[in-house]
N, C-alpha and C. Protein backbone atom coordinates (compact mmCIF):
# COMPACT_ATOMS: atom_id res chain seq x y z
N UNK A 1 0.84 -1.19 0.00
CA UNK A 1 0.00 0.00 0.00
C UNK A 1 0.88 1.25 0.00
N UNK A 2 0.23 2.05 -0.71
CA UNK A 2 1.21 3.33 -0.76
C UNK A 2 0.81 3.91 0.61
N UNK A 3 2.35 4.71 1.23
CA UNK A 3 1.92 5.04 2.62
C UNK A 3 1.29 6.23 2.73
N UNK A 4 1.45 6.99 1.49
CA UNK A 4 0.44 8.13 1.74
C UNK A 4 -1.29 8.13 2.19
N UNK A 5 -1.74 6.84 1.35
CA UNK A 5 -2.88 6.70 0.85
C UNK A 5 -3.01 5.79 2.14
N UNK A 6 -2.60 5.64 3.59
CA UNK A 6 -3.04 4.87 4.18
C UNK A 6 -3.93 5.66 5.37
N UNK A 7 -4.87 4.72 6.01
CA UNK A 7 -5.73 5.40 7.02
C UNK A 7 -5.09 6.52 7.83
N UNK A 8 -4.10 6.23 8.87
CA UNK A 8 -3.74 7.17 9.36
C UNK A 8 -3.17 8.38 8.32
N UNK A 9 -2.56 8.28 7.53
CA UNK A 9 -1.97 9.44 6.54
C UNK A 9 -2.86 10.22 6.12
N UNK A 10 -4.27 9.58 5.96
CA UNK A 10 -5.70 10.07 5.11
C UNK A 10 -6.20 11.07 6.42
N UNK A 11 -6.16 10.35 7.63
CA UNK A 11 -6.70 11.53 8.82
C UNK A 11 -5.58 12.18 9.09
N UNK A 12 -4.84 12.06 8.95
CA UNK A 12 -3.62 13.22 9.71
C UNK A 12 -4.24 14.64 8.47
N UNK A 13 -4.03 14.32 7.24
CA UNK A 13 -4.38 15.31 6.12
C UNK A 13 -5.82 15.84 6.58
N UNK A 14 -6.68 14.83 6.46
CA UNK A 14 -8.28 15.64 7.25
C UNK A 14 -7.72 16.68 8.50
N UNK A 15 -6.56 15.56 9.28
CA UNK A 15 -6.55 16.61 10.52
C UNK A 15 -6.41 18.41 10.44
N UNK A 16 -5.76 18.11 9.39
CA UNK A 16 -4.74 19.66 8.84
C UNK A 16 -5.69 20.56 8.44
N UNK A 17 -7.16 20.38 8.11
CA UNK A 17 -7.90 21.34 7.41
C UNK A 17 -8.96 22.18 8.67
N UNK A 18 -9.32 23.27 8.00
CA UNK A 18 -10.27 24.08 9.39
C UNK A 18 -11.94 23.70 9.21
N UNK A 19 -12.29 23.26 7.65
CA UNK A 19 -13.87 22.75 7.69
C UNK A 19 -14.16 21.67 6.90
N UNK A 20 -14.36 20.63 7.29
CA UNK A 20 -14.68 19.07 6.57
C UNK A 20 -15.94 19.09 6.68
N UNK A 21 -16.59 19.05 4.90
CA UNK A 21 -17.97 18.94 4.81
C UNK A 21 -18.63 17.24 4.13
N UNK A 22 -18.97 17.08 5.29
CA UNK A 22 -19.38 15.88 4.83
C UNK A 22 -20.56 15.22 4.10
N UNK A 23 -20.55 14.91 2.47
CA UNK A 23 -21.65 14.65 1.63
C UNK A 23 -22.01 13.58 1.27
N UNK A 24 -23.39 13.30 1.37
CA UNK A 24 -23.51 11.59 0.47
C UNK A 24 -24.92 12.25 0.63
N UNK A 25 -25.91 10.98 -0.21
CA UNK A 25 -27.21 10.91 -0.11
C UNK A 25 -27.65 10.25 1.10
N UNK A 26 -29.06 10.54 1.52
CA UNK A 26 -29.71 10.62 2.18
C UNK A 26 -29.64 8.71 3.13
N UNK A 27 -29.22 8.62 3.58
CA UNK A 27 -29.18 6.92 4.17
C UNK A 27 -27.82 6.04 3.46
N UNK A 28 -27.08 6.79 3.60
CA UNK A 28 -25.81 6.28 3.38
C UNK A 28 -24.81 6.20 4.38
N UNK A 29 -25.14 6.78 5.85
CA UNK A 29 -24.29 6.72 6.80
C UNK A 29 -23.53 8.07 6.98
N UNK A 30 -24.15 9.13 6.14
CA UNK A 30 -23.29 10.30 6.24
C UNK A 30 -22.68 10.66 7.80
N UNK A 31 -24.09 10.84 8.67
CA UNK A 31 -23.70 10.94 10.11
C UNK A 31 -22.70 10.52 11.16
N UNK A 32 -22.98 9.07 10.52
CA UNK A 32 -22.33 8.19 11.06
C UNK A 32 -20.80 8.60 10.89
N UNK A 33 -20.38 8.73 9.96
CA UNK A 33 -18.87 9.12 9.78
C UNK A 33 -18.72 10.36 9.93
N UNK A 34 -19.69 10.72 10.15
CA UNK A 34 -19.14 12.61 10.87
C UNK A 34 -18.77 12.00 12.38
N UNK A 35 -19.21 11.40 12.76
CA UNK A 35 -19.13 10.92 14.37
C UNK A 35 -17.84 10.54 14.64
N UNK A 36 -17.28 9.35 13.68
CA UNK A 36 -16.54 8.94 13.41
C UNK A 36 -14.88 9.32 13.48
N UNK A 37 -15.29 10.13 12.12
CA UNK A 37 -14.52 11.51 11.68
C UNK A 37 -14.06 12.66 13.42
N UNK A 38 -15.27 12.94 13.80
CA UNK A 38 -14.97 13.54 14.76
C UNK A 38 -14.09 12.85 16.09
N UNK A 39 -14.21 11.80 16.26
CA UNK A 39 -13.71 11.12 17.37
C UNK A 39 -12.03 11.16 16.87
N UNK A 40 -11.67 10.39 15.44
CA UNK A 40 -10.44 10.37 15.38
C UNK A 40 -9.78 11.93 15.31
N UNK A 41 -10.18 12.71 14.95
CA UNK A 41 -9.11 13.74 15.13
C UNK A 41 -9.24 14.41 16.60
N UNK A 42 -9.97 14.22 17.22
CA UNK A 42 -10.02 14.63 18.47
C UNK A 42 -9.01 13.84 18.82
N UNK A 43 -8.69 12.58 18.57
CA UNK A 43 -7.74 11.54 19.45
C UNK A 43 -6.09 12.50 18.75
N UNK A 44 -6.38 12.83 17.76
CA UNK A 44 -5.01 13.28 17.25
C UNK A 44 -4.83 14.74 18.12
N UNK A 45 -5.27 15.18 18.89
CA UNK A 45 -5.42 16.45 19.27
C UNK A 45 -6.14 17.74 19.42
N UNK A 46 -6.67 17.62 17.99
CA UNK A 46 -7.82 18.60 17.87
C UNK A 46 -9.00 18.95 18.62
N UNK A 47 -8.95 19.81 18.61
CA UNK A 47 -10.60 20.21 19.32
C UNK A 47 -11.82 20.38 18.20
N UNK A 48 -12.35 19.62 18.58
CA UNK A 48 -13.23 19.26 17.12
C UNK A 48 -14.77 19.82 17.28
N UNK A 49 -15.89 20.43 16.54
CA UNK A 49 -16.70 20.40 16.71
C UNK A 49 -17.72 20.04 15.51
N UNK A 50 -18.07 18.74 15.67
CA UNK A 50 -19.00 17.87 14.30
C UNK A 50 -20.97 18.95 14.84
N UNK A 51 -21.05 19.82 13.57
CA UNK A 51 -21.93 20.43 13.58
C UNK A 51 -23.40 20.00 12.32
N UNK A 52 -24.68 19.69 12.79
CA UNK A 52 -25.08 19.05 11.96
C UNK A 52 -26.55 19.41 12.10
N UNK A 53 -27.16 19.10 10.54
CA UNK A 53 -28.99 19.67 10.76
C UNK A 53 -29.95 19.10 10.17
N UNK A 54 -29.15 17.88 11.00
CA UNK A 54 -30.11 16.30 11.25
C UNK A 54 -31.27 16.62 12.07
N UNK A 55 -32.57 16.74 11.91
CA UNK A 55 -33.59 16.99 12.82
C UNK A 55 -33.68 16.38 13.98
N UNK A 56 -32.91 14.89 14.13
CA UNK A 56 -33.06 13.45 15.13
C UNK A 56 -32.20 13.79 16.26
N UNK A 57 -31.69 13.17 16.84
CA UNK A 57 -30.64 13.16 17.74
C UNK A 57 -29.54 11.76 17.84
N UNK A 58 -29.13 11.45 16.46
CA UNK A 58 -28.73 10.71 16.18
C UNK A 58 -27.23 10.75 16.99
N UNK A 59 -26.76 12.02 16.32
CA UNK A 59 -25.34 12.14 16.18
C UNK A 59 -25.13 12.26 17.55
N UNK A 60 -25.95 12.36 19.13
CA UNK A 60 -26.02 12.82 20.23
C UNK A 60 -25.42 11.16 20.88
N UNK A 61 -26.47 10.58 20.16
CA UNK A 61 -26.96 9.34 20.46
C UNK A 61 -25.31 7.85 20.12
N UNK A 62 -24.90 8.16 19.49
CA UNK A 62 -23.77 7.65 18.68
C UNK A 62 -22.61 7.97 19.20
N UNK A 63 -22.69 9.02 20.64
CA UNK A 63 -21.59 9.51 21.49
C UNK A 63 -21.76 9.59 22.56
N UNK A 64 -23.28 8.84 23.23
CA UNK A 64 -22.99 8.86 24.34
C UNK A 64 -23.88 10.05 25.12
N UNK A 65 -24.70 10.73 24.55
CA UNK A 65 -25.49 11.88 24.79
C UNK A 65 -27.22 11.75 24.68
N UNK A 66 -27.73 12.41 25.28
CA UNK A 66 -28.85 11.95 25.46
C UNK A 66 -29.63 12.91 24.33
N UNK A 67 -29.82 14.15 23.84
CA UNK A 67 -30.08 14.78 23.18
C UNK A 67 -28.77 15.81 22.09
N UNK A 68 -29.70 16.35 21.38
CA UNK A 68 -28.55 17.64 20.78
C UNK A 68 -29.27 18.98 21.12
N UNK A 69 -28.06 19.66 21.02
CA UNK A 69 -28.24 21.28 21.79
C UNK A 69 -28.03 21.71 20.65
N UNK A 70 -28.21 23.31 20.82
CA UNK A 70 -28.01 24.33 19.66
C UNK A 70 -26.97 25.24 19.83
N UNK A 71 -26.21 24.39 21.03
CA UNK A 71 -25.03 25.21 21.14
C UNK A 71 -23.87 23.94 21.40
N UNK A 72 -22.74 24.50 21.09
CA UNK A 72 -21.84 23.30 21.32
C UNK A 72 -21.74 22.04 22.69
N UNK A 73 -21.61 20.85 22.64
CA UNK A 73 -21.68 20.11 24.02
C UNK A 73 -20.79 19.12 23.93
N UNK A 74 -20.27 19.00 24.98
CA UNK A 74 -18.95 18.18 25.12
C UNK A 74 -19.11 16.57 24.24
N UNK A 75 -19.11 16.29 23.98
CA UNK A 75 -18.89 14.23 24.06
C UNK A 75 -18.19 13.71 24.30
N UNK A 76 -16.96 13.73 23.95
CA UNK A 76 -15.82 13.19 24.71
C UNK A 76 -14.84 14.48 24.67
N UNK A 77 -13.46 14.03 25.42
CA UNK A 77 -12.50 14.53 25.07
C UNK A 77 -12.05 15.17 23.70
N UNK A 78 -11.77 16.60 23.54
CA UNK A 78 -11.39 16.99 22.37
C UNK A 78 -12.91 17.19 21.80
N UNK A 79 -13.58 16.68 21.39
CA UNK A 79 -14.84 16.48 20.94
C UNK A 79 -16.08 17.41 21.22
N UNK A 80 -16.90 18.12 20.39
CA UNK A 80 -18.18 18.46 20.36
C UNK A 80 -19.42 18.72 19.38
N UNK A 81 -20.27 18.33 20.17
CA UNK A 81 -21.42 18.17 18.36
C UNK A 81 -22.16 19.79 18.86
N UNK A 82 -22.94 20.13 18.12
CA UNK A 82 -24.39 20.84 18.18
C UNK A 82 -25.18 20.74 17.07
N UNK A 83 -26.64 21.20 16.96
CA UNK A 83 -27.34 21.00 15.84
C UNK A 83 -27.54 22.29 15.49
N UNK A 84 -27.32 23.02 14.19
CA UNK A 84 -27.48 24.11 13.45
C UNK A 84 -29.04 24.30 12.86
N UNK A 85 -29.71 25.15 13.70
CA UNK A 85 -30.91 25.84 13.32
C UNK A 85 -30.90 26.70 12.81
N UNK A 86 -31.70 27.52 11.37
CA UNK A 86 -31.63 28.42 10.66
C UNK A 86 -31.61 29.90 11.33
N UNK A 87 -32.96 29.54 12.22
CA UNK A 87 -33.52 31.04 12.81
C UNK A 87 -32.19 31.17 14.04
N UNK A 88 -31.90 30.61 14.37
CA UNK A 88 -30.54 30.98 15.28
C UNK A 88 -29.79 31.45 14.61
N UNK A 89 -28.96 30.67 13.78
CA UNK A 89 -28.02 31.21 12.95
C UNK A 89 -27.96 32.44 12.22
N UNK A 90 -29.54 32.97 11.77
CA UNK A 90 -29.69 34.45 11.17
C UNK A 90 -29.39 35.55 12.61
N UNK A 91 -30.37 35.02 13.73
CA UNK A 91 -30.21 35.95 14.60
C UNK A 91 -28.63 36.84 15.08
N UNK A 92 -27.65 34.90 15.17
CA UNK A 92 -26.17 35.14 15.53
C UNK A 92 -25.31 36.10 14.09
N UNK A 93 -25.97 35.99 13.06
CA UNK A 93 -25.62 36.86 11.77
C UNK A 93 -25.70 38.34 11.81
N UNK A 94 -26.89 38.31 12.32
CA UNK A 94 -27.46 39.71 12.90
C UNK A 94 -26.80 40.28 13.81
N UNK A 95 -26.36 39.87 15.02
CA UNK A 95 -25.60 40.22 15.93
C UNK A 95 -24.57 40.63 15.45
N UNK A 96 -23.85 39.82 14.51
CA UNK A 96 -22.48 39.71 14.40
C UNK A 96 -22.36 40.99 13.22
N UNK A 97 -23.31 41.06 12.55
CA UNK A 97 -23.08 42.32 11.59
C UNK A 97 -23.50 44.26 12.80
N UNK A 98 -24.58 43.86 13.41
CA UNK A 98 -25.29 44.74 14.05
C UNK A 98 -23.77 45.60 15.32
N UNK A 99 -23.25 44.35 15.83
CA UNK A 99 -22.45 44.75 16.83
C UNK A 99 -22.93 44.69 17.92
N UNK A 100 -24.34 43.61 17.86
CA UNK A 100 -25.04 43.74 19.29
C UNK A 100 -26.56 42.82 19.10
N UNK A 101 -26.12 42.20 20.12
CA UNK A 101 -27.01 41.36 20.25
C UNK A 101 -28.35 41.99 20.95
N UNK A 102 -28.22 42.56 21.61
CA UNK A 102 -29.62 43.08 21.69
C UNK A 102 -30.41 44.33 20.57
N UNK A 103 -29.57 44.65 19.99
CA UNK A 103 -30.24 45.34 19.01
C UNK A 103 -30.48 44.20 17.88
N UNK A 104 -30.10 43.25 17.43
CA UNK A 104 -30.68 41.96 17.22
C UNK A 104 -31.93 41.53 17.04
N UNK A 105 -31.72 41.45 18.41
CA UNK A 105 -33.14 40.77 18.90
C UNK A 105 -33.86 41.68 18.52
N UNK A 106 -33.82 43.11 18.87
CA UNK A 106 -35.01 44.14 18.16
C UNK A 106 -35.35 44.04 17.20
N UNK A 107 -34.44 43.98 15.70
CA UNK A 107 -35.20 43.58 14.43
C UNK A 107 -35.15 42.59 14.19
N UNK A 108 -34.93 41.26 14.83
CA UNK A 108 -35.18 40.06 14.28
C UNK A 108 -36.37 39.31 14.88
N UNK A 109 -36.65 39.42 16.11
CA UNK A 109 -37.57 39.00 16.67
C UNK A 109 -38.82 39.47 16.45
N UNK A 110 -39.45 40.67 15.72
CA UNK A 110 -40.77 40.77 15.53
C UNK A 110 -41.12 40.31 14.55
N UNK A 111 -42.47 40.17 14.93
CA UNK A 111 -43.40 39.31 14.09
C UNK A 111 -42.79 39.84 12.30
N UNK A 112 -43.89 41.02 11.95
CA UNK A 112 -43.14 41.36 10.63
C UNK A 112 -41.84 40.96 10.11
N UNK A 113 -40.23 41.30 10.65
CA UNK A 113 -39.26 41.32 10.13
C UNK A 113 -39.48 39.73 9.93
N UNK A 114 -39.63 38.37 10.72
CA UNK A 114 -39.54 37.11 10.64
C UNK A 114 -40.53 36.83 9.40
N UNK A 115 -41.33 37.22 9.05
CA UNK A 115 -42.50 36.90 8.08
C UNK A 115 -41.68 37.23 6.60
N UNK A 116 -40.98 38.68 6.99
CA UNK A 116 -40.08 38.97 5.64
C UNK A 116 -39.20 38.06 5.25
N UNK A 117 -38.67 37.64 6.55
CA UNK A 117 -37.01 36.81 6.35
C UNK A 117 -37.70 35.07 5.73
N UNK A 118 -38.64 34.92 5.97
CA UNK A 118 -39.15 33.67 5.15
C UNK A 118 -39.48 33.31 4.16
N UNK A 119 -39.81 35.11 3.65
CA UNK A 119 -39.87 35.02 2.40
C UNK A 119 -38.43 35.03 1.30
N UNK A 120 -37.36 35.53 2.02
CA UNK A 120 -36.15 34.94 1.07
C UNK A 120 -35.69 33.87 0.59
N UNK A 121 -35.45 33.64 -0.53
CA UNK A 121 -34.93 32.43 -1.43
C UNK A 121 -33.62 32.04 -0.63
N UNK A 122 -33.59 31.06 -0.04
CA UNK A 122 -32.21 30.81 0.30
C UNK A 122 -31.60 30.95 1.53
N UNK A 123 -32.19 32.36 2.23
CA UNK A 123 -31.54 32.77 3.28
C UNK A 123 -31.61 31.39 4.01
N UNK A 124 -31.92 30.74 4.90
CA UNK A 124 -32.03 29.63 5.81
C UNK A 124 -30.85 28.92 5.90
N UNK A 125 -30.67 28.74 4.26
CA UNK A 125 -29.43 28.20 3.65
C UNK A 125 -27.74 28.33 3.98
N UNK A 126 -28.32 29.76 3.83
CA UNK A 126 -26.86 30.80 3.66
C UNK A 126 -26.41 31.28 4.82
N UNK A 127 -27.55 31.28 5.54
CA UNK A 127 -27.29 31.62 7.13
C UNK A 127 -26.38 30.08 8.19
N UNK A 128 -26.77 29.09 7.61
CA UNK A 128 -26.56 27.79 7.95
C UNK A 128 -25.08 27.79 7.39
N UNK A 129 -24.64 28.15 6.55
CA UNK A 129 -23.64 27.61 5.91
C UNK A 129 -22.47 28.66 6.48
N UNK A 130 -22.93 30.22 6.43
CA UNK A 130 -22.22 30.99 7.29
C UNK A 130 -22.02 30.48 8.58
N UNK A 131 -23.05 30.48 9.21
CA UNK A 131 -22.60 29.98 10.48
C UNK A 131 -21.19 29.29 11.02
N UNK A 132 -21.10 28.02 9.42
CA UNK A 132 -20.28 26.77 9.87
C UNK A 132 -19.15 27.54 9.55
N UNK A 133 -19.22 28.32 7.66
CA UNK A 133 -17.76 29.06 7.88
C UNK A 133 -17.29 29.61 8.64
N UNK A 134 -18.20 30.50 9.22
CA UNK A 134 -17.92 31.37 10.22
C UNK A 134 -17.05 31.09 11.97
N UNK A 135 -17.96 29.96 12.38
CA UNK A 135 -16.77 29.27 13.17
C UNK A 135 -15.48 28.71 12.78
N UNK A 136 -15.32 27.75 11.36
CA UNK A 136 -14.31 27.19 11.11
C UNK A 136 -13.35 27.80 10.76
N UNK A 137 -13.09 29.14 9.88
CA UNK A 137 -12.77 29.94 9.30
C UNK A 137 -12.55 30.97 9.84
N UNK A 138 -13.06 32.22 10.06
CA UNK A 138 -13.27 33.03 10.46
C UNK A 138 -12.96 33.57 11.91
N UNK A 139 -13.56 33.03 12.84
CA UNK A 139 -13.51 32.83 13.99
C UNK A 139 -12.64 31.89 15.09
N UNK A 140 -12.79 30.54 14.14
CA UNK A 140 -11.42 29.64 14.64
C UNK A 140 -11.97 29.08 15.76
N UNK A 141 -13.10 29.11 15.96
CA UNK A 141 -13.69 28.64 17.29
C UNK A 141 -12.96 27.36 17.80
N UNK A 142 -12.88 26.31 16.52
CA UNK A 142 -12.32 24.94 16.82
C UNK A 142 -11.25 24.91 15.80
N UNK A 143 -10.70 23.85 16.32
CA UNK A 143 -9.06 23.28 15.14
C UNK A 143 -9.97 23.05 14.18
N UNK A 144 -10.63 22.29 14.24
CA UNK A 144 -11.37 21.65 12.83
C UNK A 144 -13.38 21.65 13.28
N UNK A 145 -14.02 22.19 12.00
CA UNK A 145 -15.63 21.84 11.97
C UNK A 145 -15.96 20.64 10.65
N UNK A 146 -16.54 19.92 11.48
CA UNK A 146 -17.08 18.50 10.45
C UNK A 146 -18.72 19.46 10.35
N UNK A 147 -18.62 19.14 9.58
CA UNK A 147 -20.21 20.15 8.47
C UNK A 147 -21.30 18.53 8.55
N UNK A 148 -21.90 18.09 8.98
CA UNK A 148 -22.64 17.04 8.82
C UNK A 148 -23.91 17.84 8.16
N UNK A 149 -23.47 18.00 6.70
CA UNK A 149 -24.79 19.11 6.06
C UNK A 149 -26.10 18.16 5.42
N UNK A 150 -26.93 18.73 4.89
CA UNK A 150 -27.64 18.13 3.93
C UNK A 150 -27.73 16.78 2.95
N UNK A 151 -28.40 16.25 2.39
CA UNK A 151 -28.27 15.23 1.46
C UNK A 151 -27.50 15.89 0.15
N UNK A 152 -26.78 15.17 -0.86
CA UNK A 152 -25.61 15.22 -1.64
C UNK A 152 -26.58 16.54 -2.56
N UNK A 153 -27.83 16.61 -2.72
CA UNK A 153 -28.41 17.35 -3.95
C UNK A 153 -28.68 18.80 -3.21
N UNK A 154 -29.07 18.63 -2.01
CA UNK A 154 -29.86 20.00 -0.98
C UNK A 154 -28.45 20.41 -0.45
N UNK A 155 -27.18 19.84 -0.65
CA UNK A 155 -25.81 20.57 -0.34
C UNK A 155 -25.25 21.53 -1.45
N UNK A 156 -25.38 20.71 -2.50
CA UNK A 156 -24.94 21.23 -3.92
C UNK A 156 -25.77 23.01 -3.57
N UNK A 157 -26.96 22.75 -3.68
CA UNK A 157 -27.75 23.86 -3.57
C UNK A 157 -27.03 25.33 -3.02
N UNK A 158 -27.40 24.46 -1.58
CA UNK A 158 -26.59 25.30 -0.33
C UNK A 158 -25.26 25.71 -0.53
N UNK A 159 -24.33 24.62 -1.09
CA UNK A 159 -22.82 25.33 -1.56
C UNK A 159 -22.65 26.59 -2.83
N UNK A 160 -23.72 26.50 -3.33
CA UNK A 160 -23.82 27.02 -4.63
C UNK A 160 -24.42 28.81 -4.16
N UNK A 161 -25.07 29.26 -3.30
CA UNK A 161 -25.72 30.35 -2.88
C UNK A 161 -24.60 31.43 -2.40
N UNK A 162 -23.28 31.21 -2.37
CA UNK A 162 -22.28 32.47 -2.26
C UNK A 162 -22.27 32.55 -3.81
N UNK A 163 -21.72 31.75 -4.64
CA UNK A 163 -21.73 32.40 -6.38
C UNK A 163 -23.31 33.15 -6.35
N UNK A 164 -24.28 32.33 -6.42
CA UNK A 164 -25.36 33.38 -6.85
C UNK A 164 -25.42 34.74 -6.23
N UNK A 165 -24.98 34.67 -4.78
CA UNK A 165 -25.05 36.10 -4.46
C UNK A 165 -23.69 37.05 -4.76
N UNK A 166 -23.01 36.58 -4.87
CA UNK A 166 -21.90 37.67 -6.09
C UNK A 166 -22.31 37.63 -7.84
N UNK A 167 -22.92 37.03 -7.91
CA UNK A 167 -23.55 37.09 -9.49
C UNK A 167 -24.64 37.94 -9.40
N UNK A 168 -25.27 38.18 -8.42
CA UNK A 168 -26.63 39.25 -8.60
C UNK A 168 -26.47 40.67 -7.62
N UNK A 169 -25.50 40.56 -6.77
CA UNK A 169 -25.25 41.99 -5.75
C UNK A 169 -23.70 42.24 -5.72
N UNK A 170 -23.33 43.58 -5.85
CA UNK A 170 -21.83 43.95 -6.09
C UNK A 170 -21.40 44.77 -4.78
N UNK A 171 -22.31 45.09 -3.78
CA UNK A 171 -21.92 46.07 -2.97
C UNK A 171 -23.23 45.80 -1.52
N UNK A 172 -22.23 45.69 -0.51
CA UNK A 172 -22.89 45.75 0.73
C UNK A 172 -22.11 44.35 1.68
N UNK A 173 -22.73 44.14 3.04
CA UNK A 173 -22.27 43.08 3.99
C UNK A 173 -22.66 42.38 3.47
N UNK A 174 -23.66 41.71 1.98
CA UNK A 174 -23.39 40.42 2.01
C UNK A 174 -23.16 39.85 0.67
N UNK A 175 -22.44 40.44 -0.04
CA UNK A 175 -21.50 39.85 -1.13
C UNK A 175 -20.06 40.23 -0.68
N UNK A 176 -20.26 40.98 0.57
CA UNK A 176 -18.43 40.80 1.05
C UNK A 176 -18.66 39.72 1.65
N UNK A 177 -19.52 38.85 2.38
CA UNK A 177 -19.38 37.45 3.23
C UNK A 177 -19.09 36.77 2.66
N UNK A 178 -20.34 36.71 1.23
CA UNK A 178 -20.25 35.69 -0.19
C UNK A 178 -18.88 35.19 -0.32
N UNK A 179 -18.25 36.55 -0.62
CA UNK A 179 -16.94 36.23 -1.17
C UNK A 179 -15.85 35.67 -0.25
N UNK A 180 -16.08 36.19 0.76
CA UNK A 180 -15.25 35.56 2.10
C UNK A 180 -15.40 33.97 2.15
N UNK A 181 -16.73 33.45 1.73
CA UNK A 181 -17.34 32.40 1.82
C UNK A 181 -16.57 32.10 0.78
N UNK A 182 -16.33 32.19 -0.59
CA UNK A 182 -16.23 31.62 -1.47
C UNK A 182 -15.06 31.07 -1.92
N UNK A 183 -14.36 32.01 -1.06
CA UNK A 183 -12.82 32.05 -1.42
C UNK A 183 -12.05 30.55 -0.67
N UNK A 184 -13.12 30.60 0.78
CA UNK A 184 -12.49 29.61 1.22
C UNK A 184 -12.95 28.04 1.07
N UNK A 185 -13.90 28.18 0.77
CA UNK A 185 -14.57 27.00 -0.53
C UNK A 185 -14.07 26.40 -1.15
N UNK A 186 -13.63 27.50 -1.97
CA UNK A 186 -12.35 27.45 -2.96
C UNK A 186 -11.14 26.62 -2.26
N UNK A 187 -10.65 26.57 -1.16
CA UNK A 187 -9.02 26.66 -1.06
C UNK A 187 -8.83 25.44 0.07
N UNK A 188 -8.15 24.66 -0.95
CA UNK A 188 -8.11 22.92 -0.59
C UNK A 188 -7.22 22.73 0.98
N UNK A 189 -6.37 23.96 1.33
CA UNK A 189 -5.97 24.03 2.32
C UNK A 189 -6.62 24.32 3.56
N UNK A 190 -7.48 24.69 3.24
CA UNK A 190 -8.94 25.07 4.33
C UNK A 190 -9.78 23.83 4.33
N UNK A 191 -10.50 23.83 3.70
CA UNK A 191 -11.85 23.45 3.48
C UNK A 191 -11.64 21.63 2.38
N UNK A 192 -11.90 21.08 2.42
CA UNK A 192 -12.36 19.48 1.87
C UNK A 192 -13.63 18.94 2.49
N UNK A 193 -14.18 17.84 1.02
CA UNK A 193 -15.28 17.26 1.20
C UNK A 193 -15.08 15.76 1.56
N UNK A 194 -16.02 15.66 2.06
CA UNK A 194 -15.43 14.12 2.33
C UNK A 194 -16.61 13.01 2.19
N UNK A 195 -16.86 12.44 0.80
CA UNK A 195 -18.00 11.60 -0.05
C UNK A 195 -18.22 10.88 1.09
N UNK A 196 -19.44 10.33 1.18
CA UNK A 196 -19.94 9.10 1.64
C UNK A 196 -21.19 8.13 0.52
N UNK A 197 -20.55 7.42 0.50
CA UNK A 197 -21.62 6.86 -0.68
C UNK A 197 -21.47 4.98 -0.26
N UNK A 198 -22.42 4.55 -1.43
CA UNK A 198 -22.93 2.93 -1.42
C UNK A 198 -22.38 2.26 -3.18
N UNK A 199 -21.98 1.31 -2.78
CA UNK A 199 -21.66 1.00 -4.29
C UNK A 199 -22.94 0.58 -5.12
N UNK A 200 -23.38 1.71 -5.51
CA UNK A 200 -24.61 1.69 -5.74
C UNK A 200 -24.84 2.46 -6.95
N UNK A 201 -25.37 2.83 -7.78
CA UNK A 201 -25.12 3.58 -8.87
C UNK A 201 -25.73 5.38 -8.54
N UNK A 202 -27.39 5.48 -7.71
CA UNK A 202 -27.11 6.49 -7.68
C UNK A 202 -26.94 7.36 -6.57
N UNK A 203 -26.05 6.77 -5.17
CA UNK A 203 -25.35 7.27 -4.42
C UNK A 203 -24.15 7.79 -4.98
N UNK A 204 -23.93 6.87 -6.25
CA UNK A 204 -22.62 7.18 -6.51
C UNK A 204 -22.45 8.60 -7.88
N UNK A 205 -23.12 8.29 -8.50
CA UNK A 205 -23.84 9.26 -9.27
C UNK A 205 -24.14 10.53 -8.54
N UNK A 206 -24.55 10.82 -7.98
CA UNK A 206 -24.79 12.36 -7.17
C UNK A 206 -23.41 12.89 -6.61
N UNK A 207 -22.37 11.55 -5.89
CA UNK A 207 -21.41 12.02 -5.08
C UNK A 207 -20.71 12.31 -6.58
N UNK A 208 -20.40 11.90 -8.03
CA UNK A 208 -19.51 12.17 -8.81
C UNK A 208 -20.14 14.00 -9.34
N UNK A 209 -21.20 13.88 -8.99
CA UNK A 209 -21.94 15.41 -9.68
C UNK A 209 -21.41 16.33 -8.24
């Protein structure tokens, strides 16, 4: 076996990156190897946080936890999951652009502004996906974020919403995020995906698209 290409060599390289997004279709075990994923680089050192928006409490459940929180929670050593909710994640967006969380809460929490924000194409999305850059990247919260995102087609989507928003807006806070977003998307030293699929034709088929 070539020694590059061997298990440990394959996680030491995962180890090295700041956001591992993990994709497959829908019942392929994606979770499962975010769990996984998360345990071994924690053992290598890292402080890990496997972030995910699995409705269940799977990934809680698979470590030893009785539920998932919406904020980070221990599991083991090195180790932490939470579950990424949209309307949180806009609020913490809000904050983070506003400079204040209680002025925040003022325009995000009334009735009206929430009725508006539902009506955007995408936002839910983009807010979700910021979020994850935003810790992994940005912020540095953890050595490494495992992205336990969407199914292989509703990711594509979601990865795809920083280009559309630099393709349709040139000026303001959020085609400078876009691009912040995009860049590091872009850059194999940051950021890698990490397939999960079935030898199956169209698990495998979506993960090659």
């Amino acid at each position: 076996m070539d020694p590059s290409r061997s298990p440990e060599s394959v996680f030491d390289a995962l180890a090295a990156r700041q956001l591992l997004i993990v994709s497959g279709k829908g019942g392929v075990g994606r979770t499962t190897v975010a769990a996984l994923l998360g345990l071994a680089l924690a053992r290598r050192g890292r402080r890990v946080l496997v972030a995910t928006v699995g409705p269940d409490d799977r990934l809680a459940w698979m470590l030893g936890l009785a539920r998932l929180e919406e904020t980070p929670t221990a599991a083991a050593p090195g180790l932490y999951v939470q579950r990424v909710v949209p309307q949180v994640c806009i609020r913490e967006y809000g904050a983070l652009m506003l400079h204040s969380e209680r002025v925040a809460g003022v325009v995000l929490d009334n009735a009206p502004m929430r009725r508006l924000l539902r009506t955007i194409p995408g936002l839910d999305d983009f807010a979700i996906l910021g979020k994850v850059w935003h810790e992994a990247v940005r912020a540095r919260s953890f050595d490494a974020l495992i992205f336990d995102g969407p199914a292989t087609g509703h990711l594509r989507y979601c990865l795809g919403i920083p280009q559309a928003i630099l393709r349709t807006l040139s000026v303001g806070p959020l085609p400078r995020e876009a691009r912040l977003m995009q860049d590091s998307l872009e850059d194999p030293a940051r950021v890698q995906a990490v397939l999960v699929g079935l030898p199956d034709r169209w698990p495998l088929t979506e993960l090659g698209e």
